[in-house]
C-alpha atoms as a PDB file:
ATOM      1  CA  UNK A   1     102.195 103.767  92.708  1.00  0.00           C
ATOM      2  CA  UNK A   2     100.657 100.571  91.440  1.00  0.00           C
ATOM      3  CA  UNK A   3     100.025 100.520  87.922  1.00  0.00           C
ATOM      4  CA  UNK A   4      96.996  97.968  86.519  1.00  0.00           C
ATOM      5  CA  UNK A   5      97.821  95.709  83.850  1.00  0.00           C
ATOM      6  CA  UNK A   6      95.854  92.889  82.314  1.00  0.00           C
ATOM      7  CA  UNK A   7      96.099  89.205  83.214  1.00  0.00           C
ATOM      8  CA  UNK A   8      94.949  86.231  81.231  1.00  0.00           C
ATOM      9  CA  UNK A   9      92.254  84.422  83.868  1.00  0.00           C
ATOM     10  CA  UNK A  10      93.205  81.310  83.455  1.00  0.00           C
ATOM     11  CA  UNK A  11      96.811  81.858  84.568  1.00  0.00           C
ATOM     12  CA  UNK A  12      95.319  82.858  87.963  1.00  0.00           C
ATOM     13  CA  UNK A  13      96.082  80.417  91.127  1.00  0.00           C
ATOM     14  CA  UNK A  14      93.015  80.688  93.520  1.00  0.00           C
ATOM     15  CA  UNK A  15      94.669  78.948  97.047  1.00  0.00           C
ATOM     16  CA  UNK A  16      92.371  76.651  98.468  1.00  0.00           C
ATOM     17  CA  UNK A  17      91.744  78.817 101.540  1.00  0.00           C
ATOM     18  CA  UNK A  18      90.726  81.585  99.600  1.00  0.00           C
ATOM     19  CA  UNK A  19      88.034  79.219  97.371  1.00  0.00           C
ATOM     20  CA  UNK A  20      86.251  78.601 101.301  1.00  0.00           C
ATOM     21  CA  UNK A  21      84.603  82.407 101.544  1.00  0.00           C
ATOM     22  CA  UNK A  22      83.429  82.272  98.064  1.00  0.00           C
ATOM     23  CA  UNK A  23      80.029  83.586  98.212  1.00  0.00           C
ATOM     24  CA  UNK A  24      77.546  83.150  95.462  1.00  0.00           C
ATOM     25  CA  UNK A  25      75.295  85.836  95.479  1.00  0.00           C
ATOM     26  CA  UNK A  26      77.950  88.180  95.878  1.00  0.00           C
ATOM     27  CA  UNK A  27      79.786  87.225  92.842  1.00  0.00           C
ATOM     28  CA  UNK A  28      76.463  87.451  91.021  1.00  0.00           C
ATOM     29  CA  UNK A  29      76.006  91.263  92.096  1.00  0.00           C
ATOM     30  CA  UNK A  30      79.215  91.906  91.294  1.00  0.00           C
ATOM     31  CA  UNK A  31      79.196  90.716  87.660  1.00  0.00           C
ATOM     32  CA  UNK A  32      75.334  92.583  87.294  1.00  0.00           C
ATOM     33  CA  UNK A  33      77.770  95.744  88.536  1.00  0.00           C
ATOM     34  CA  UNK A  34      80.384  95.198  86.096  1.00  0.00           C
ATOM     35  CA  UNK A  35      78.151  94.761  83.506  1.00  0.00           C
ATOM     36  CA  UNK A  36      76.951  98.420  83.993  1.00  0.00           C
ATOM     37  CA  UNK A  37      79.975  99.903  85.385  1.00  0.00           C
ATOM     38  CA  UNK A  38      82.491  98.007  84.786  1.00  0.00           C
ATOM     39  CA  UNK A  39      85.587  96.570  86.791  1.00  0.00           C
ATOM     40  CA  UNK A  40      86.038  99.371  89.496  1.00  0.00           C
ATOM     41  CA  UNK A  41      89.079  98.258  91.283  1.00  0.00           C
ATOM     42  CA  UNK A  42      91.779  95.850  89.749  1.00  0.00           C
ATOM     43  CA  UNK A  43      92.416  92.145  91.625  1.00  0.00           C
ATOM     44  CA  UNK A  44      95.525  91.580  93.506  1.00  0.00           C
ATOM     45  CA  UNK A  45      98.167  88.845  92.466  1.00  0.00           C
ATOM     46  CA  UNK A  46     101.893  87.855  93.012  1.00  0.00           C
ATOM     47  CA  UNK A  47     103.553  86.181  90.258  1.00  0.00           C
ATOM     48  CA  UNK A  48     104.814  82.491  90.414  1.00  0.00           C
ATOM     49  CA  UNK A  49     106.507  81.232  87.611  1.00  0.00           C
ATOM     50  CA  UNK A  50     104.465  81.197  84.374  1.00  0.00           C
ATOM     51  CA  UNK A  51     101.432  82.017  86.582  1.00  0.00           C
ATOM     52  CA  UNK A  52      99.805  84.358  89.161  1.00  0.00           C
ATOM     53  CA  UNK A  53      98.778  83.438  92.566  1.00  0.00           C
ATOM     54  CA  UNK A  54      95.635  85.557  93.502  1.00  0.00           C
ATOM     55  CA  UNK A  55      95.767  87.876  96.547  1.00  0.00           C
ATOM     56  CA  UNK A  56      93.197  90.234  96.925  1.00  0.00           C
ATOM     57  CA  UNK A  57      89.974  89.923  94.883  1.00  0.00           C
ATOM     58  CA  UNK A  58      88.115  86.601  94.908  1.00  0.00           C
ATOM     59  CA  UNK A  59      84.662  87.680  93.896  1.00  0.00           C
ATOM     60  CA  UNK A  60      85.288  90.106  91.288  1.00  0.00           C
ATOM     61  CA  UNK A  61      87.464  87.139  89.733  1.00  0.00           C
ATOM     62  CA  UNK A  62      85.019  85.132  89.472  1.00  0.00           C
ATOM     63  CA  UNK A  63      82.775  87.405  88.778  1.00  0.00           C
ATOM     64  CA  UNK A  64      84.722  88.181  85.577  1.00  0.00           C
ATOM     65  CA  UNK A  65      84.828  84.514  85.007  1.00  0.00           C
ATOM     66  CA  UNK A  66      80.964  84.231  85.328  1.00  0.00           C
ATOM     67  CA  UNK A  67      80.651  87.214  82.505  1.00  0.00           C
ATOM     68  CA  UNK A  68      83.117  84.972  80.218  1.00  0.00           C
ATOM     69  CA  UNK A  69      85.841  87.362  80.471  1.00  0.00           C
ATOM     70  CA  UNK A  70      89.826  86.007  79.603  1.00  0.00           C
ATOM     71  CA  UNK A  71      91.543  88.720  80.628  1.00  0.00           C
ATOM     72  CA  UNK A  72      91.000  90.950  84.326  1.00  0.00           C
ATOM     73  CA  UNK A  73      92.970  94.105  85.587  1.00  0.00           C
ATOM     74  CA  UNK A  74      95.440  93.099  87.939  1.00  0.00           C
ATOM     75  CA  UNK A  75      97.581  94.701  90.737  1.00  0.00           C
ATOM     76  CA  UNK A  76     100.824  92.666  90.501  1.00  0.00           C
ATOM     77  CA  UNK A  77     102.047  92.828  93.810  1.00  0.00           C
ATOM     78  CA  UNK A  78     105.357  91.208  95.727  1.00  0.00           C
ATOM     79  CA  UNK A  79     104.723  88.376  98.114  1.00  0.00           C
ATOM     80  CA  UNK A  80     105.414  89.332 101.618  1.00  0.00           C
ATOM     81  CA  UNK A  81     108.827  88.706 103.757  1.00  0.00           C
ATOM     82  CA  UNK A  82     108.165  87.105 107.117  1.00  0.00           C
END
């Protein structure tokens, strides 16, 4: 089982093709929804060296970073084998 832990933001790697589907107005729900509920599922990342690569979670990330947060749950998960 995955256990949650919390990541500084700004040690977070967004990959270029996952900056492309960043929606606006989603991110802006999503920070009125954490403001009231608070995160509801943790982001996904993969450690790289001294930082994380993001996986899974674009919008609440930046959703996060829109509500001036410095620290999100994370999932720390392994990168894949091919």
């Amino acid at each position: 089982m995955l256990r949650a832990k919390k990541v500084a933001i700004d040690h977070i790697y967004v990959p270029m093709a996952r900056r492309k589907v960043l929606r606006p107005e989603t991110v802006r729900l999503l920070a009125e929804d954490i403001l009231e509920n608070g995160l509801k599922t943790p982001i996904q990342v993969r450690p790289d060296g001294k930082r994380y690569v993001l996986i899974e979670g674009l919008h609440r990330l930046e959703a996060a970073k829109s509500l001036g947060e410095t620290l999100i749950e994370a999932y720390l998960v392994q990168a894949r084998r091919h």
